[in-house]
N, C-alpha and C. Protein backbone atom coordinates (compact mmCIF):
# COMPACT_ATOMS: atom_id res chain seq x y z
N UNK A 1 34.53 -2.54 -203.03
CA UNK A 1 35.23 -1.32 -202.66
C UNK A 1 36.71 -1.63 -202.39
N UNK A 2 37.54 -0.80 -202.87
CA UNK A 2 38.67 -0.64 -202.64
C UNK A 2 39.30 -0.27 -200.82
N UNK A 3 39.85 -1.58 -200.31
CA UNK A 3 40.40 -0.94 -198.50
C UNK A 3 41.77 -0.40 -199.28
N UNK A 4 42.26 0.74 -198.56
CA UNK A 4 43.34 1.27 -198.79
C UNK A 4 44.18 1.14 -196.96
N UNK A 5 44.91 0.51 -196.76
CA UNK A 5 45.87 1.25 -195.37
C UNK A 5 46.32 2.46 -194.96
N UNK A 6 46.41 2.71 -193.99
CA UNK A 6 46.96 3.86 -193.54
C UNK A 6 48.28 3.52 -193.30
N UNK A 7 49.42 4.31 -193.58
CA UNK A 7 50.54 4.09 -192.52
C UNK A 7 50.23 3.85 -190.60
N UNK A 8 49.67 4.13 -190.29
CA UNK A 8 49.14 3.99 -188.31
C UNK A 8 48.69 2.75 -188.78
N UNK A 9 47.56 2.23 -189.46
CA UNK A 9 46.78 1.02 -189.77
C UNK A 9 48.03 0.09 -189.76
N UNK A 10 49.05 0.30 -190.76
CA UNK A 10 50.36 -0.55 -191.10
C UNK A 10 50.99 -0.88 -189.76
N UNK A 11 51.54 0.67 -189.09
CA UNK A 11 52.29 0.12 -187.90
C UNK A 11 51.23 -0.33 -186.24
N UNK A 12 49.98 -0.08 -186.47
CA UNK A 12 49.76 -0.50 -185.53
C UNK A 12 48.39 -2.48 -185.42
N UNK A 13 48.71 -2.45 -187.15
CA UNK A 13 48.81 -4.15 -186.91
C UNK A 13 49.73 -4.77 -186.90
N UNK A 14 51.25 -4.06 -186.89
CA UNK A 14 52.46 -4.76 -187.03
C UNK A 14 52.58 -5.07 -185.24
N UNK A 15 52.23 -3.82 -184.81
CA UNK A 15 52.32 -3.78 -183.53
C UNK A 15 51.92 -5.25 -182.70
N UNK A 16 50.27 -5.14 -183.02
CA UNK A 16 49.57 -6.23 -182.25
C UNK A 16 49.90 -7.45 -182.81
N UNK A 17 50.48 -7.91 -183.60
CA UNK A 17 51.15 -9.06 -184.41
C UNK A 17 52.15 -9.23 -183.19
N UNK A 18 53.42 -8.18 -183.44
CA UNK A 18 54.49 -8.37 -182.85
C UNK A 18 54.50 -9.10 -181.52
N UNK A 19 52.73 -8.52 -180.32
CA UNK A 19 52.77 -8.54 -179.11
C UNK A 19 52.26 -9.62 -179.04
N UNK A 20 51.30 -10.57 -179.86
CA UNK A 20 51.01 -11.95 -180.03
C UNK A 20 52.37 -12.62 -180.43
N UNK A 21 53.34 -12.24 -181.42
CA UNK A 21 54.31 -13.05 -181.53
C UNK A 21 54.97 -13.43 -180.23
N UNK A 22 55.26 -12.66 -179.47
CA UNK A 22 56.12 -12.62 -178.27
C UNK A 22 55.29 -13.02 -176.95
N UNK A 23 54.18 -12.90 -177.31
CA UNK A 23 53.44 -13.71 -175.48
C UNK A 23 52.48 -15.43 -175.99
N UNK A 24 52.64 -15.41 -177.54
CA UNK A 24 51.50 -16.67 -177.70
C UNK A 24 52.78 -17.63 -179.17
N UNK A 25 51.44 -18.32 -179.77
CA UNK A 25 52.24 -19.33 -180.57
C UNK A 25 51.80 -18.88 -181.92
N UNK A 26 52.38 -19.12 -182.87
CA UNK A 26 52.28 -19.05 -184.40
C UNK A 26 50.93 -19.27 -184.52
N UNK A 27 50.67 -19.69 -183.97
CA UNK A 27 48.91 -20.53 -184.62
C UNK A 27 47.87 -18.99 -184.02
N UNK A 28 48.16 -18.41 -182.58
CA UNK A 28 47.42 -17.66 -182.32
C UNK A 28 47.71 -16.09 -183.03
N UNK A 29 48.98 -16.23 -184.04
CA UNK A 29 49.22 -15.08 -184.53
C UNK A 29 48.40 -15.15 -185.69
N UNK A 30 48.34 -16.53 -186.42
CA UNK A 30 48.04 -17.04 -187.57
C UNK A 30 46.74 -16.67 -187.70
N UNK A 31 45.81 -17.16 -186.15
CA UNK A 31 44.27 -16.77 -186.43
C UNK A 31 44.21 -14.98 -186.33
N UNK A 32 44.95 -14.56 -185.94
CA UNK A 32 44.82 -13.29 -185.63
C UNK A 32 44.80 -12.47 -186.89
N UNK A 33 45.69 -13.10 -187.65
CA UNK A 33 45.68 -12.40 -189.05
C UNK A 33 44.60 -12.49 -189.88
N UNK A 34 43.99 -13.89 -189.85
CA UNK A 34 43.20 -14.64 -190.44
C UNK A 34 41.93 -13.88 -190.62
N UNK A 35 41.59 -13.98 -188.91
CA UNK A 35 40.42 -12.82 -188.59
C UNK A 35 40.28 -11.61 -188.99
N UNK A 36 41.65 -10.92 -189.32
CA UNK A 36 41.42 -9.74 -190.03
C UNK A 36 41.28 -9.77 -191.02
N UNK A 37 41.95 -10.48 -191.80
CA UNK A 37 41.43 -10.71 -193.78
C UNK A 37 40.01 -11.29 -194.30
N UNK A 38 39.45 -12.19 -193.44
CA UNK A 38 37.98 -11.89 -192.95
C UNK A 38 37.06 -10.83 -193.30
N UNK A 39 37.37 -10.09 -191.77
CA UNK A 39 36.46 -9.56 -191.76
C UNK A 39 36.72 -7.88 -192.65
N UNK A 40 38.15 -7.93 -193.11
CA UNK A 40 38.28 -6.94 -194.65
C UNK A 40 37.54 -7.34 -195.38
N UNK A 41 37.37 -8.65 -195.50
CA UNK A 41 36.55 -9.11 -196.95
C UNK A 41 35.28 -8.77 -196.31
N UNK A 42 34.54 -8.95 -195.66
CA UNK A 42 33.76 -8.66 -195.19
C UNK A 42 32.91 -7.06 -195.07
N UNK A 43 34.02 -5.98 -194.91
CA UNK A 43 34.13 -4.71 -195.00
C UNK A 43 34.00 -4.83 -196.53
N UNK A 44 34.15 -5.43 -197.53
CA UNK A 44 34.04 -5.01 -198.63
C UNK A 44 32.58 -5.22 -199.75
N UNK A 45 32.46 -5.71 -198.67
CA UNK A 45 30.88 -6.12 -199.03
C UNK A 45 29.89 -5.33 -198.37
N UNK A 46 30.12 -5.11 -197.22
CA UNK A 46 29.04 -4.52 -196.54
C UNK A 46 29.60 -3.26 -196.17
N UNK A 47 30.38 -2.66 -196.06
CA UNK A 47 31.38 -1.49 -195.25
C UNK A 47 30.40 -1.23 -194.58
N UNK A 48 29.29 -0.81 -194.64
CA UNK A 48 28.73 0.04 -192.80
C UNK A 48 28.15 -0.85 -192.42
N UNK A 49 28.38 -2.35 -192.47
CA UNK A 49 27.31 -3.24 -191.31
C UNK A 49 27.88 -3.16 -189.86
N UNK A 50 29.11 -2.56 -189.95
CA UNK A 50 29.78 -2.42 -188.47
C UNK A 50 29.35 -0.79 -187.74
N UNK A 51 29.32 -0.60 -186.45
CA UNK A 51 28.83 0.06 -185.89
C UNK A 51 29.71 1.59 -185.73
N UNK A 52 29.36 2.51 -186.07
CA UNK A 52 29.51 3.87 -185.59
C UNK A 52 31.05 3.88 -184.66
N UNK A 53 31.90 4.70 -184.67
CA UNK A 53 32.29 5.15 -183.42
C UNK A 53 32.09 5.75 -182.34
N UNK A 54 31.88 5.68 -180.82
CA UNK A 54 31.22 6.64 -180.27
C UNK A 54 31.95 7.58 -180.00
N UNK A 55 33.26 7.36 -180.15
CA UNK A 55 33.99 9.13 -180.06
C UNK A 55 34.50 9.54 -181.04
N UNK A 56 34.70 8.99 -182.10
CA UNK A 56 35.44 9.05 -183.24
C UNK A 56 34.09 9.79 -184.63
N UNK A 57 34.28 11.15 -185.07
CA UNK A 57 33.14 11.18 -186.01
C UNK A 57 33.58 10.26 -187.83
N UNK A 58 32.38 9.86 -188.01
CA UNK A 58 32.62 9.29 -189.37
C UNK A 58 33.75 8.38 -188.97
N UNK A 59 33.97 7.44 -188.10
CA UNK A 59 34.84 6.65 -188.47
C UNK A 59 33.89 5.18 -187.76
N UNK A 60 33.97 4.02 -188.02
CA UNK A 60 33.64 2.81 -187.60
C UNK A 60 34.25 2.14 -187.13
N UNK A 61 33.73 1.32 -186.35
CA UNK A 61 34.67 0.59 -185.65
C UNK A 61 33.96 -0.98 -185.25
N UNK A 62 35.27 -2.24 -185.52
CA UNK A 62 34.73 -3.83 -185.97
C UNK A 62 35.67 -4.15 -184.61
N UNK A 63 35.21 -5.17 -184.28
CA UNK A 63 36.11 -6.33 -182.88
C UNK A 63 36.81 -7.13 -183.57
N UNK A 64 37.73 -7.46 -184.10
CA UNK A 64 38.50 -8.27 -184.24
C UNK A 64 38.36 -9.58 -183.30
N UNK A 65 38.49 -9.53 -182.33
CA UNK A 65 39.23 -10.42 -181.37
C UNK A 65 38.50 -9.42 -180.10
N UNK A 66 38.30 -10.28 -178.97
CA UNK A 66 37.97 -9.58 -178.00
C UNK A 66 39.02 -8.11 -177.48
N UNK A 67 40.30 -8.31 -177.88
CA UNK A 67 41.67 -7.41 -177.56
C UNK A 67 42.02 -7.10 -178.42
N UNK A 68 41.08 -6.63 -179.74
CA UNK A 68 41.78 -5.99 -181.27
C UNK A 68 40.39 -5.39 -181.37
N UNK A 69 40.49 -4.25 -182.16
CA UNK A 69 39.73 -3.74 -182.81
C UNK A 69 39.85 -2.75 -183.94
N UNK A 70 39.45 -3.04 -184.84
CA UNK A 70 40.09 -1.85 -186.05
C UNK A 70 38.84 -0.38 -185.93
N UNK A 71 39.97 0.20 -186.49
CA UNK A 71 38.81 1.13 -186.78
C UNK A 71 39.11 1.87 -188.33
N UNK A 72 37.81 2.06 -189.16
CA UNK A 72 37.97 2.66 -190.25
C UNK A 72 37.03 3.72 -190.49
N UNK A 73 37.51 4.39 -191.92
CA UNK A 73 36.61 5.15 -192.96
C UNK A 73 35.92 4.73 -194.07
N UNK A 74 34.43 4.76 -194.20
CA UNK A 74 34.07 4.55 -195.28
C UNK A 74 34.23 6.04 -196.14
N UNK A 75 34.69 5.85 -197.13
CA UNK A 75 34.60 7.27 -198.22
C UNK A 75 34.00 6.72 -199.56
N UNK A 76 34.14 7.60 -200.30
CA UNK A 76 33.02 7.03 -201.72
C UNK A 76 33.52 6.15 -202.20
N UNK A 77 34.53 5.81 -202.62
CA UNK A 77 34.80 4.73 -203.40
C UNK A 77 35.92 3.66 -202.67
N UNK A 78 36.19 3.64 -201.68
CA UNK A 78 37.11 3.30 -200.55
C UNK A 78 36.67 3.22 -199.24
N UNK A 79 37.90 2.24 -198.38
CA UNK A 79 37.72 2.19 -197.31
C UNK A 79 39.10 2.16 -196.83
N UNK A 80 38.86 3.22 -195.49
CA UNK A 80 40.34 3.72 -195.09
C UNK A 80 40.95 3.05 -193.98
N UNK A 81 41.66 1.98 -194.02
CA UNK A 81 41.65 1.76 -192.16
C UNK A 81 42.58 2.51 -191.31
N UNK A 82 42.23 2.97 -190.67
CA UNK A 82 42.64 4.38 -189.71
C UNK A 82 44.15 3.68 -189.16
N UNK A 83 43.32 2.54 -188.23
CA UNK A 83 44.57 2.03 -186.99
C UNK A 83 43.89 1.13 -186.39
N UNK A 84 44.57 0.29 -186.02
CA UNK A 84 44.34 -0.98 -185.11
C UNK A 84 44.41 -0.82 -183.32
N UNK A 85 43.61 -1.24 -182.56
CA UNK A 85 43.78 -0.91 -181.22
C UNK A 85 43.31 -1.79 -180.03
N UNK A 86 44.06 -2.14 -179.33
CA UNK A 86 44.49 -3.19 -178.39
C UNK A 86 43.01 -2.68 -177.30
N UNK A 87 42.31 -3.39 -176.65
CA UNK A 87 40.78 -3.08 -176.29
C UNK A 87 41.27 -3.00 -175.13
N UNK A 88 42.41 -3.68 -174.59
CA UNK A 88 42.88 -3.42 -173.00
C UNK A 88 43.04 -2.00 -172.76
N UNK A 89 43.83 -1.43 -173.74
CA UNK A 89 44.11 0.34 -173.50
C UNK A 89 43.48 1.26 -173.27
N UNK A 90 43.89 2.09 -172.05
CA UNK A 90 42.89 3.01 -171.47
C UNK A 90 42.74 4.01 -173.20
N UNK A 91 41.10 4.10 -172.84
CA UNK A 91 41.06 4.26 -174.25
C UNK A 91 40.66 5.98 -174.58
N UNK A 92 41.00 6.75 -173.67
CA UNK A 92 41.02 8.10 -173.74
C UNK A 92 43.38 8.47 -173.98
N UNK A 93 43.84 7.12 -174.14
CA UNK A 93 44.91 6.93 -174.75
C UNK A 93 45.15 7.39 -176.61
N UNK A 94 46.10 8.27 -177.15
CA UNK A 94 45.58 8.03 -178.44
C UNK A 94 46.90 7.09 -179.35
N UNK A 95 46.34 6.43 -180.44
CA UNK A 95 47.20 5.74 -180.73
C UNK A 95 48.59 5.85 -180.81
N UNK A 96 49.30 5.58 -180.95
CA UNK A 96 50.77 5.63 -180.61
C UNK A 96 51.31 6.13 -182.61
């Protein structure tokens, strides 16, 4: 299946990049990325082995990292990733 980005998906893994660039080291940005191209590939094989959203309808949602989590759309021939979101954030917050 084809992942397609969202613009929010775009700016809000630029985001959590940025906030690892500035509090950690290259290496912890490095796995950070890593983990996500992963578990895309991963999404492309299985797209719904990841679990439901519980507030979000039709959308899913994967852990990245204990403090990342993506969330996407499966649609028919695609997969949409919505936006990326920091697990610390009060999460009745909506993405930025």
């Amino acid at each position: 299946m084809e992942i397609v980005w969202t613009e929010k998906a775009d700016e809000t893994f630029d985001e959590i990049v940025s906030w690892i660039e500035k509090r950690f080291t290259q290496k912890e940005v490095d796995n950070f990325v890593i983990s996500t191209y992963e578990v895309l590939d991963n999404l492309k094989e299985l797209p719904k082995s990841y679990p439901a959203s519980e507030t979000l309808k039709r959308v899913r949602k994967v852990v990245i990292h204990p403090h990342s989590s993506l969330y996407y759309r499966v649609q028919k021939k695609k997969i949409e990733l919505l936006f990326f979101w920091d697990n610390r954030r009060n999460p009745k917050d909506k993405p930025k």
